[in-house]
N, C-alpha and C. Protein backbone atom coordinates (compact mmCIF):
# COMPACT_ATOMS: atom_id res chain seq x y z
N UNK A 1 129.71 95.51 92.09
CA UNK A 1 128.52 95.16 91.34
C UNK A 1 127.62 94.26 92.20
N UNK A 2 126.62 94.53 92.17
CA UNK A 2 125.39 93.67 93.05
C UNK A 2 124.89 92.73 92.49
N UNK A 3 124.40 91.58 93.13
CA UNK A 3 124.08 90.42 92.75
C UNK A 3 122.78 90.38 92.26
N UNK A 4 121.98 90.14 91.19
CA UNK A 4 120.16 90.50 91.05
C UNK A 4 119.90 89.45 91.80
N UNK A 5 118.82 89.79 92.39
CA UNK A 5 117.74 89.53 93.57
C UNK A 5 116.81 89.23 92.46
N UNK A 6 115.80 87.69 92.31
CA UNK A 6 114.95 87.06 91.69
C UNK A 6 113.60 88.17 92.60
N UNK A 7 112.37 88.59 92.04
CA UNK A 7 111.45 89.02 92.50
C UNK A 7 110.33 87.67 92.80
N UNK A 8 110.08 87.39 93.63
CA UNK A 8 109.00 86.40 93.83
C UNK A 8 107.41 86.86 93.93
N UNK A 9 107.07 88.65 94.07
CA UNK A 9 106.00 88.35 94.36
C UNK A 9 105.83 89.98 94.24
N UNK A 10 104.49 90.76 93.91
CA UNK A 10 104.61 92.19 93.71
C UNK A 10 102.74 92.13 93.87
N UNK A 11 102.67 93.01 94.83
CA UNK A 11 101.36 93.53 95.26
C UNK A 11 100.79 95.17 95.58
N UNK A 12 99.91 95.12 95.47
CA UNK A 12 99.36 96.83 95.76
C UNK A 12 98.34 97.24 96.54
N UNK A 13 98.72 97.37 97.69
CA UNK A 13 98.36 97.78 98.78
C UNK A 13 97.99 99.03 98.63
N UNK A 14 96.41 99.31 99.51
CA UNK A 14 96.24 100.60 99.56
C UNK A 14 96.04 101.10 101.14
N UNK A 15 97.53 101.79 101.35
CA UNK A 15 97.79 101.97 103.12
C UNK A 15 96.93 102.54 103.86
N UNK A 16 96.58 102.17 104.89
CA UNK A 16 95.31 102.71 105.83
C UNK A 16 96.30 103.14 106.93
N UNK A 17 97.58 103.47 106.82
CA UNK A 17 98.01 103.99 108.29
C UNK A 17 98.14 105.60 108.26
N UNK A 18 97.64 106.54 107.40
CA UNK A 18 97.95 107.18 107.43
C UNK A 18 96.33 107.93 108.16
N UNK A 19 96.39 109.34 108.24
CA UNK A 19 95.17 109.93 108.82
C UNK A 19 94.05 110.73 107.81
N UNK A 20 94.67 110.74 106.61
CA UNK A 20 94.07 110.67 105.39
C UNK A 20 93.55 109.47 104.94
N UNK A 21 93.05 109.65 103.17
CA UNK A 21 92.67 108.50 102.58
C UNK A 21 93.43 107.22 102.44
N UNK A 22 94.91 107.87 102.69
CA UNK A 22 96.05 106.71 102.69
C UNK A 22 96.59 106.41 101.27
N UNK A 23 97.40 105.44 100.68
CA UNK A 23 98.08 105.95 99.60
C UNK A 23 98.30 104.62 99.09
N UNK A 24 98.17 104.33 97.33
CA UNK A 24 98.60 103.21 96.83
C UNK A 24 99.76 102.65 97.03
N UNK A 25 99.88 101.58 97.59
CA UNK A 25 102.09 101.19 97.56
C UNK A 25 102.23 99.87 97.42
N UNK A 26 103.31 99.83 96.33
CA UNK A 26 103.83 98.99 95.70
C UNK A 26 104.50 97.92 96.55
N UNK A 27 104.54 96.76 96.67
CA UNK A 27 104.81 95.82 97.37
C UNK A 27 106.14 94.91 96.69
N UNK A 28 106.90 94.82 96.35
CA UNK A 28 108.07 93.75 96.11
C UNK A 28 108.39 92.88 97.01
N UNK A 29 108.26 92.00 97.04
CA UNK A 29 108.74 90.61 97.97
C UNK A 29 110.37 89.74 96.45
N UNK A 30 111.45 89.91 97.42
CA UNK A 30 112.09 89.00 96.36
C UNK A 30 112.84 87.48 97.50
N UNK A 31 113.34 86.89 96.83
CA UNK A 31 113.63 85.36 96.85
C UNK A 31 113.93 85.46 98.39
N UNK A 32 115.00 85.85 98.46
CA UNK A 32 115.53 86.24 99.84
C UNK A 32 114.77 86.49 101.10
N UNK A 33 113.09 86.98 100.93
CA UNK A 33 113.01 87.07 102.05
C UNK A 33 112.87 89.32 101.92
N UNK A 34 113.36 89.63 101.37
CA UNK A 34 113.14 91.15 101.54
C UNK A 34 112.04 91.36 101.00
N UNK A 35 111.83 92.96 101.70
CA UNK A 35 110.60 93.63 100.80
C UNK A 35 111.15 95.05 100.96
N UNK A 36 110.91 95.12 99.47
CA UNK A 36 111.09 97.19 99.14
C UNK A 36 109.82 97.74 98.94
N UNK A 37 109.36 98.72 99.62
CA UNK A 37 108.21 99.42 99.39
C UNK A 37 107.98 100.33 98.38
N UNK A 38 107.73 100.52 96.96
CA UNK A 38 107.31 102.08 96.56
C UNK A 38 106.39 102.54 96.05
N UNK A 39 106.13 103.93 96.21
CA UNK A 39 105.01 104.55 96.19
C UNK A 39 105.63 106.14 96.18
N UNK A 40 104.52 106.89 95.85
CA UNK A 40 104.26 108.70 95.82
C UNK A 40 104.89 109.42 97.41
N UNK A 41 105.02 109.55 97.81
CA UNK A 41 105.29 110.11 99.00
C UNK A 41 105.73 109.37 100.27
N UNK A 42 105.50 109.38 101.16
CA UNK A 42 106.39 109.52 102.73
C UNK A 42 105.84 107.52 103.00
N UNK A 43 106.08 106.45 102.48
CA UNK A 43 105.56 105.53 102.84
C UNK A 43 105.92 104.37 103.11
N UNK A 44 107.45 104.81 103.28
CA UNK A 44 108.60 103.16 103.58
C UNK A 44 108.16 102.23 104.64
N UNK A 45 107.73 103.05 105.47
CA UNK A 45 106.71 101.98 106.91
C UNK A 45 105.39 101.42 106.24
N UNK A 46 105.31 101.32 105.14
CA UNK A 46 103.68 100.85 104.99
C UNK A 46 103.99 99.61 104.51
N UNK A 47 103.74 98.37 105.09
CA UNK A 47 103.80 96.98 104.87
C UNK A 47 102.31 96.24 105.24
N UNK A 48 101.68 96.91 105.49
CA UNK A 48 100.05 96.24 105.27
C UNK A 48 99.07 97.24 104.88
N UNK A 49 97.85 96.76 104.50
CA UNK A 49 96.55 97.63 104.18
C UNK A 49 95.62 96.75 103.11
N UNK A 50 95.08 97.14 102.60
CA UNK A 50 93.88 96.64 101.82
C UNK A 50 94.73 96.20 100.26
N UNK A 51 94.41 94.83 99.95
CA UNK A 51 94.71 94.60 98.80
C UNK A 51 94.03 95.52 97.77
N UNK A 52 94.33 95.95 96.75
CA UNK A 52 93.12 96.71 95.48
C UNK A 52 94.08 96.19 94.50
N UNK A 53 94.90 95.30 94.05
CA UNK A 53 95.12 94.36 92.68
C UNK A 53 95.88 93.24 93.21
């Protein structure tokens, strides 16, 4: 059984690395220091881009 991880912080990035319009992605930051990315499609490398909330 896994220990819960406190979330400290959740943002929405809209990724500019792609060669398209680029794609909304979900940002999780928790206590520890990690971040899980999610979003619609292919976008686990996307850790920066334009804030839009």
């Amino acid at each position: 059984m896994s220990e819960e991880r406190k979330v400290v912080s959740t943002q929405v990035v809209h990724c500019v690395q792609w060669g398209d319009n680029g794609v909304d992605t979900l940002l999780v930051t928790f206590e520890d220091g990690t971040v899980e990315v999610h979003c619609a499609g292919a976008c686990v490398t996307c850790s920066y881009g334009k804030q839009v909330s």
